[in-house]
C-alpha atoms as a PDB file:
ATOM      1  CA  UNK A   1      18.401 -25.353  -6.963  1.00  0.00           C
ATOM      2  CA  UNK A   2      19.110 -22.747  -9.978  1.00  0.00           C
ATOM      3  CA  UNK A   3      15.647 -23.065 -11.211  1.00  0.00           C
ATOM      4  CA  UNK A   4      14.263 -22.315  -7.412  1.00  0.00           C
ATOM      5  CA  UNK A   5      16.839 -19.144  -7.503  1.00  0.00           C
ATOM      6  CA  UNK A   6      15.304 -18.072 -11.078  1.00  0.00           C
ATOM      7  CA  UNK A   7      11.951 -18.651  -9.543  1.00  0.00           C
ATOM      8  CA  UNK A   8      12.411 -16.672  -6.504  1.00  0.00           C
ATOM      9  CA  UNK A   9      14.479 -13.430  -8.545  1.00  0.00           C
ATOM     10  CA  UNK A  10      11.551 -13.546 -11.233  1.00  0.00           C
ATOM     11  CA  UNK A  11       8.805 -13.504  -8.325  1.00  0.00           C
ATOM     12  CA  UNK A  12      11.084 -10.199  -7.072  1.00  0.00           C
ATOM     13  CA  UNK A  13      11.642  -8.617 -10.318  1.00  0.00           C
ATOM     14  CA  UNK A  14       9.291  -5.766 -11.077  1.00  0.00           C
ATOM     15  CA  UNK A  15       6.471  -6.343 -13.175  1.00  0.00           C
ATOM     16  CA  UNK A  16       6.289  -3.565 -15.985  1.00  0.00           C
ATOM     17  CA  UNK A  17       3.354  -0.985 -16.009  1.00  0.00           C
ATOM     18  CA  UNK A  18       0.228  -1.646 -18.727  1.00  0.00           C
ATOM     19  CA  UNK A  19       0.242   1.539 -19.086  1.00  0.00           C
ATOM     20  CA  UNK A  20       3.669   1.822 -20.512  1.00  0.00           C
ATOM     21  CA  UNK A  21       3.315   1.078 -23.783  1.00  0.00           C
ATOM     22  CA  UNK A  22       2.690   4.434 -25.082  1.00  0.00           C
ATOM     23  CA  UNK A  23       6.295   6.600 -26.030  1.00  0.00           C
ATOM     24  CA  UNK A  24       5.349   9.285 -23.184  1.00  0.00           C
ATOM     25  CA  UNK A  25       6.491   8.478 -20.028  1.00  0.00           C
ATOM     26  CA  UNK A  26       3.411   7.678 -17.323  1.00  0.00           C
ATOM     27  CA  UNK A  27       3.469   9.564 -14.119  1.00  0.00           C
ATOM     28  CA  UNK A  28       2.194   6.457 -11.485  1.00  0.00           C
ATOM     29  CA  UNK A  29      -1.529   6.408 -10.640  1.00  0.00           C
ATOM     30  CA  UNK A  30      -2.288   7.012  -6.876  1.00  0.00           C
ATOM     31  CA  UNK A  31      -4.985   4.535  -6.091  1.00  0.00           C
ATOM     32  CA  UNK A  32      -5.382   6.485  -2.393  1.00  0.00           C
ATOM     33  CA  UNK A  33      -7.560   8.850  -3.664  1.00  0.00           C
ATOM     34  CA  UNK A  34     -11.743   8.637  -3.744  1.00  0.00           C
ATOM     35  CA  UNK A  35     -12.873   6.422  -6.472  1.00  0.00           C
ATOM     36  CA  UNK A  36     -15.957   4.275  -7.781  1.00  0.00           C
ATOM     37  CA  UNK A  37     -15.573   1.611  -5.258  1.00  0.00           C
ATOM     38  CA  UNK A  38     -15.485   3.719  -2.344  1.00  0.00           C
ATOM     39  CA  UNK A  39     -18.679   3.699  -0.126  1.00  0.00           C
ATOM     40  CA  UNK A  40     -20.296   6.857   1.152  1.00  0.00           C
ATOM     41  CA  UNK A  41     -18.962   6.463   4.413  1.00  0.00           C
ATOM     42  CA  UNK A  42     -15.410   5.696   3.475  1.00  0.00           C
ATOM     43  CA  UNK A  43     -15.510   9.333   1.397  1.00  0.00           C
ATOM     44  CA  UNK A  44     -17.560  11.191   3.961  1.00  0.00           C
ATOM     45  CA  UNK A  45     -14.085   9.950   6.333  1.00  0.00           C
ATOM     46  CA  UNK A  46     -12.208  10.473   3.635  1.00  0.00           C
ATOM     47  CA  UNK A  47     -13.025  14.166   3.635  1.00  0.00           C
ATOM     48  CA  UNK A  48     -12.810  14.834   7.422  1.00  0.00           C
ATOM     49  CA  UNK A  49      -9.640  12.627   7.346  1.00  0.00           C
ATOM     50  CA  UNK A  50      -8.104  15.400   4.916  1.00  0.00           C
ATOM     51  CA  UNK A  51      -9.089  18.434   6.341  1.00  0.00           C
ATOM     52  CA  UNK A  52      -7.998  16.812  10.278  1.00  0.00           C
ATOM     53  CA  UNK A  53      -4.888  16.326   8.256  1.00  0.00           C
ATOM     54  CA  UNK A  54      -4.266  19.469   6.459  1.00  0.00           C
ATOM     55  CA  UNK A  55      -5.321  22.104  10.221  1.00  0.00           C
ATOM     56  CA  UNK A  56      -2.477  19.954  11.753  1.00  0.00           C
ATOM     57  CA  UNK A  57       0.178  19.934   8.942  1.00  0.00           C
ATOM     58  CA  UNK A  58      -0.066  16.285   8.149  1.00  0.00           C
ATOM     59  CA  UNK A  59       0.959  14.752   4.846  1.00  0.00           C
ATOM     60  CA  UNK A  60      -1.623  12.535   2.613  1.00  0.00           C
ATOM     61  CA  UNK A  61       0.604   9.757   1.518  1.00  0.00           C
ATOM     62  CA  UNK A  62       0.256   8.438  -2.141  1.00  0.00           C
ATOM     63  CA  UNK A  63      -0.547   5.141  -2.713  1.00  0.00           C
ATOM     64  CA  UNK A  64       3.094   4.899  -4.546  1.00  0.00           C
ATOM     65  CA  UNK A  65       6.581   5.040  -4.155  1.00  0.00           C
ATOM     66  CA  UNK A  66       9.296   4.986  -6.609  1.00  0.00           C
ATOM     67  CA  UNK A  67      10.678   1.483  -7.638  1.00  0.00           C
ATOM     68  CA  UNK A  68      15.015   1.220  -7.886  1.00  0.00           C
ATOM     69  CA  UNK A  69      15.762  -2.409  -8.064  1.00  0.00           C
ATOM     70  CA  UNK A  70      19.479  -1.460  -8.072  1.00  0.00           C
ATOM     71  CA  UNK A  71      19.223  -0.287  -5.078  1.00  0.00           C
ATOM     72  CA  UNK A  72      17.976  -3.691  -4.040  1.00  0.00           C
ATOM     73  CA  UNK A  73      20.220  -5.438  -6.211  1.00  0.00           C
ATOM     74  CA  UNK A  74      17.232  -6.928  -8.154  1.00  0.00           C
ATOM     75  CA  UNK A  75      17.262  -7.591 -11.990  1.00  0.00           C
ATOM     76  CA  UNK A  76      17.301  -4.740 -13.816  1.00  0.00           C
ATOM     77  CA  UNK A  77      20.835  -3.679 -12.395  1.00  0.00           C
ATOM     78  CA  UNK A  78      22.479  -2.859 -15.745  1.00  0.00           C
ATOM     79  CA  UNK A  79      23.412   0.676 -16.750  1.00  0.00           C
ATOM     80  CA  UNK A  80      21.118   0.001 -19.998  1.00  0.00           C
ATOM     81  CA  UNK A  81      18.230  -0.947 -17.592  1.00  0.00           C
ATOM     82  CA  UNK A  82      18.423   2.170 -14.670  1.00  0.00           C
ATOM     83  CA  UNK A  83      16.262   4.712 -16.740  1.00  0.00           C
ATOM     84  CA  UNK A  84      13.501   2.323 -17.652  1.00  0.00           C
ATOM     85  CA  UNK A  85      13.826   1.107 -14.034  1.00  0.00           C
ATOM     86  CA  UNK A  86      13.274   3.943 -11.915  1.00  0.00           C
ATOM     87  CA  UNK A  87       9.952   4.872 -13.818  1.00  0.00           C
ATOM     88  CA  UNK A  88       8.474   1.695 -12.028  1.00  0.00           C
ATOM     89  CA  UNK A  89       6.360   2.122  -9.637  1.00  0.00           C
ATOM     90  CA  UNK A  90       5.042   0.086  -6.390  1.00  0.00           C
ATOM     91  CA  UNK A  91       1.841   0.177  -4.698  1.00  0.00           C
ATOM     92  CA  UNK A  92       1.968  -0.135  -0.495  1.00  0.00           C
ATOM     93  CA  UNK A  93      -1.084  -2.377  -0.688  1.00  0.00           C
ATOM     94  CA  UNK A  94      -1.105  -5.283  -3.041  1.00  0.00           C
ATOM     95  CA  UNK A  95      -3.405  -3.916  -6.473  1.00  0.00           C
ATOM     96  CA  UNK A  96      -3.401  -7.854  -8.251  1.00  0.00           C
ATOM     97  CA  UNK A  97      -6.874  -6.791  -7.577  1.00  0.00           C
ATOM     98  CA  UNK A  98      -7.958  -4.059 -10.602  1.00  0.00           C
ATOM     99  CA  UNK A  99     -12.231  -3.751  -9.979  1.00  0.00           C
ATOM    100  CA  UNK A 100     -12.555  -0.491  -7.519  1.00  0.00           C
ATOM    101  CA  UNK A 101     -13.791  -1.782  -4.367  1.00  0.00           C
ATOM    102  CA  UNK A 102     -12.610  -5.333  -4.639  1.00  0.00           C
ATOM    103  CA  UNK A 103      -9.311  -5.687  -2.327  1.00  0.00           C
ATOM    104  CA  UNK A 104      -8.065  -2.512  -0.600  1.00  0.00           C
ATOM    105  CA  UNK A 105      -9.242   0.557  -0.614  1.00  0.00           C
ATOM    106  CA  UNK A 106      -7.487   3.237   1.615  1.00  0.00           C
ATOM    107  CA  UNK A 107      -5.869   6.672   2.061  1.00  0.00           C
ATOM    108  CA  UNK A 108      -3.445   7.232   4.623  1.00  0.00           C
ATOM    109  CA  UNK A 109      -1.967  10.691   6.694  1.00  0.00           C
ATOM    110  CA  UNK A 110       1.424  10.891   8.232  1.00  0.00           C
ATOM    111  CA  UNK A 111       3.096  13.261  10.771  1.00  0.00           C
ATOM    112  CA  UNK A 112       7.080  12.310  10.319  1.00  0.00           C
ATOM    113  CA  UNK A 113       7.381  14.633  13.470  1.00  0.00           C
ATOM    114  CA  UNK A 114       4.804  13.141  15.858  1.00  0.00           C
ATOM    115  CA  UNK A 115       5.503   9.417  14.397  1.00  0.00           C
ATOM    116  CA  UNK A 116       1.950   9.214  13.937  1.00  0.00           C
ATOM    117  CA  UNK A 117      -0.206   7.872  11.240  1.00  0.00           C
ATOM    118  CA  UNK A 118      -3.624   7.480  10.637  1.00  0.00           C
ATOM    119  CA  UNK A 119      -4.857   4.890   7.734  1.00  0.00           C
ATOM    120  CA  UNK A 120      -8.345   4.696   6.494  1.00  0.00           C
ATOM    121  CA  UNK A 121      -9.274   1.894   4.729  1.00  0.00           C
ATOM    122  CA  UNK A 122     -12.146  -0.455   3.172  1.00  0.00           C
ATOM    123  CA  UNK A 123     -12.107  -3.630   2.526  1.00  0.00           C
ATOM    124  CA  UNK A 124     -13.948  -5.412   0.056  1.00  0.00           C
ATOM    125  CA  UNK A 125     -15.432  -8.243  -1.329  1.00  0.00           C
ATOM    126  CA  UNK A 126     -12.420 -10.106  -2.669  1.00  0.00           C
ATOM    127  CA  UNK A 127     -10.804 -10.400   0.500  1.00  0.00           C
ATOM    128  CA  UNK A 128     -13.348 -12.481   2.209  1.00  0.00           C
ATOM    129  CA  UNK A 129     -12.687 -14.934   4.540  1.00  0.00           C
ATOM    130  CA  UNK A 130     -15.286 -16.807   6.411  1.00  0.00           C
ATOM    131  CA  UNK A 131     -18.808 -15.490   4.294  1.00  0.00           C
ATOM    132  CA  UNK A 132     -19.119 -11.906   5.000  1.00  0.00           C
ATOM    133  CA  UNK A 133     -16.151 -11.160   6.897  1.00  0.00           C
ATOM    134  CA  UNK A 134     -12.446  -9.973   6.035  1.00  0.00           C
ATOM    135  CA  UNK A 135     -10.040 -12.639   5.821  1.00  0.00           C
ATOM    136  CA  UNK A 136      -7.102 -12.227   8.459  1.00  0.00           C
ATOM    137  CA  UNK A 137      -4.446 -12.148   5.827  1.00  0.00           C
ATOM    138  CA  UNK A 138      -6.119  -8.887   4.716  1.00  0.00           C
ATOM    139  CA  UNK A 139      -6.296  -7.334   8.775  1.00  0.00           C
ATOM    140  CA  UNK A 140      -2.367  -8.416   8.860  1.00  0.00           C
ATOM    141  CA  UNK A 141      -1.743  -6.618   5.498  1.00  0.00           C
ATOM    142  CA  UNK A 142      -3.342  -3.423   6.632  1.00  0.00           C
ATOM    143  CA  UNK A 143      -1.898  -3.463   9.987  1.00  0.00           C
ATOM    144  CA  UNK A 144       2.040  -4.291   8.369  1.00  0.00           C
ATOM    145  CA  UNK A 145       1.722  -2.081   5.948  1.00  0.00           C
ATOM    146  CA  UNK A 146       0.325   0.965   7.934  1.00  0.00           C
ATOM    147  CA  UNK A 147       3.266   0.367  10.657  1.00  0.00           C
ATOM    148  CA  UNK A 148       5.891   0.165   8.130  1.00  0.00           C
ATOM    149  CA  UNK A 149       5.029   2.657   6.047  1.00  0.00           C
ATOM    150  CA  UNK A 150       5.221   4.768   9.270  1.00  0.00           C
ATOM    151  CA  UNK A 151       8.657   2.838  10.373  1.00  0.00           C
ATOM    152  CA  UNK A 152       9.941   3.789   6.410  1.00  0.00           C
ATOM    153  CA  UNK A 153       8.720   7.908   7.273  1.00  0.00           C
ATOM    154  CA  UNK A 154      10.421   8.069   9.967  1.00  0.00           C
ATOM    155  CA  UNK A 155      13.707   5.566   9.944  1.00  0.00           C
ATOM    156  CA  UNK A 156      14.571   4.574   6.574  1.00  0.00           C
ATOM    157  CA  UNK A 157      14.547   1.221   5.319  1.00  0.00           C
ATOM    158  CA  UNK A 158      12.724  -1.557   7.167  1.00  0.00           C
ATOM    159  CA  UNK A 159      11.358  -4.608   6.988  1.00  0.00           C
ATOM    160  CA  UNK A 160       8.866  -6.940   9.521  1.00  0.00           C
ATOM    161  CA  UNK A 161      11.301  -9.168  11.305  1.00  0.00           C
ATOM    162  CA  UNK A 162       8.120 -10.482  13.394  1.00  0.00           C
ATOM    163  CA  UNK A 163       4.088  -9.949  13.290  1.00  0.00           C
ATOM    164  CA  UNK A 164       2.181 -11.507  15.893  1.00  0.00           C
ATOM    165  CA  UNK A 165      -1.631 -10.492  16.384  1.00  0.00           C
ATOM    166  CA  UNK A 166      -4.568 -11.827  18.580  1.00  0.00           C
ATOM    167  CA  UNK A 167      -7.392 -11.285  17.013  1.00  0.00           C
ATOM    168  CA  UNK A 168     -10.133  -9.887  19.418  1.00  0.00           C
ATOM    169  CA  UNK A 169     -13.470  -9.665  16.702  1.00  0.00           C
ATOM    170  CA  UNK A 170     -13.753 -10.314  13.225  1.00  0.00           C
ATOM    171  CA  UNK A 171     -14.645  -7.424  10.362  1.00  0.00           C
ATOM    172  CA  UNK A 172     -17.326  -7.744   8.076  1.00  0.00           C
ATOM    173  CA  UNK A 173     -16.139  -6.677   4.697  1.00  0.00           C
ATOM    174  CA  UNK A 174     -17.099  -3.022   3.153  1.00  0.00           C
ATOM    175  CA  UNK A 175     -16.534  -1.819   7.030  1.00  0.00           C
ATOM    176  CA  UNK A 176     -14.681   1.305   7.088  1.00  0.00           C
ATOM    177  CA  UNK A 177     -12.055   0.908   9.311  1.00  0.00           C
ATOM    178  CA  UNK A 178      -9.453   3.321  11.009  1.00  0.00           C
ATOM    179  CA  UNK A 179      -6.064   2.116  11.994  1.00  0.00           C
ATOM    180  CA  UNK A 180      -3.869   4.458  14.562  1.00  0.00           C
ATOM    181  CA  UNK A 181      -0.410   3.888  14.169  1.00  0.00           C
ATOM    182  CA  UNK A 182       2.344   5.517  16.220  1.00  0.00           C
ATOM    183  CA  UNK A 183       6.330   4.970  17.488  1.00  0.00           C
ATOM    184  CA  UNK A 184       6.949   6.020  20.678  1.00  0.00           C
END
């Protein structure tokens, strides 16, 4: 039972930077931004995405937020361990994936007033399912991370208490997808 508990704490814990090994400390790299792996469509929405966002006063939301495991009451809680702590970092799609244009690529835009929040993403090869199309895991990923990213905006702390989705068509992979996500 103790070794399940380590298990479980060590599969929580934060896993340090690889950039951190310099003396410097490393601002977080926001992987939301236009890169390699993106397609020409994903930028060319990508571009009308920003400016739509920036004549109505939306934010672009990093693909980071700042990582306190005390606040969770993770390891890491000592006094000795808060200042190397809170320079962690944590992505709001999974990045186990490194290649640009593997797993997820996306940029989101938030309005905190309207609840709103529009995510643009692209999916890619590595998150295949059936040959040539996204796996589901990957459609339920974008679609619970895009809601609680909005649910975090606008109300704090949450977390999923229950996902259900019928699927209605499958998604080849590279498609550049838009996901609308509002509270009303």
């Amino acid at each position: 039972m103790l070794r399940g508990a380590r298990a479980v704490a060590r599969a929580l814990s934060p896993v340090p930077c690889p950039r951190r090994r310099c003396h410097r400390p490393c601002p977080p790299r926001d992987l939301a931004v236009p890169n390699a792996g993106w397609s020409e469509r994903m930028r060319r929405h990508y571009g009308e995405e920003l400016r739509r966002a920036r004549e109505r006063g939306w934010a672009r939301v990093p693909s980071f937020r700042r990582y306190r495991p005390q606040a969770l009451g993770l390891a890491g809680d000592s006094d000795g361990d808060r200042d190397r702590d809170s320079d962690r970092d944590t992505r709001l799609f999974p990045r186990a994936i490194e290649g640009d244009g593997d797993g997820f690529e996306f940029a989101m835009f938030l309005s905190v007033p309207k609840g709103h929040l529009r995510c643009l993403c692209q999916l890619g090869p590595f998150l295949e399912g059936h040959p040539g199309l996204a796996h589901g895991g990957a459609i339920a990923t974008l679609i619970d991370t895009s809601l609680g990213t909005l649910a975090l905006a606008v109300a704090g702390r949450v977390v999923t208490a229950n996902l259900s989705i019928d699927y209605v068509a499958p998604v080849p992979l590279l498609s550049v997808l838009l996901l609308q996500a509002f509270l009303q």
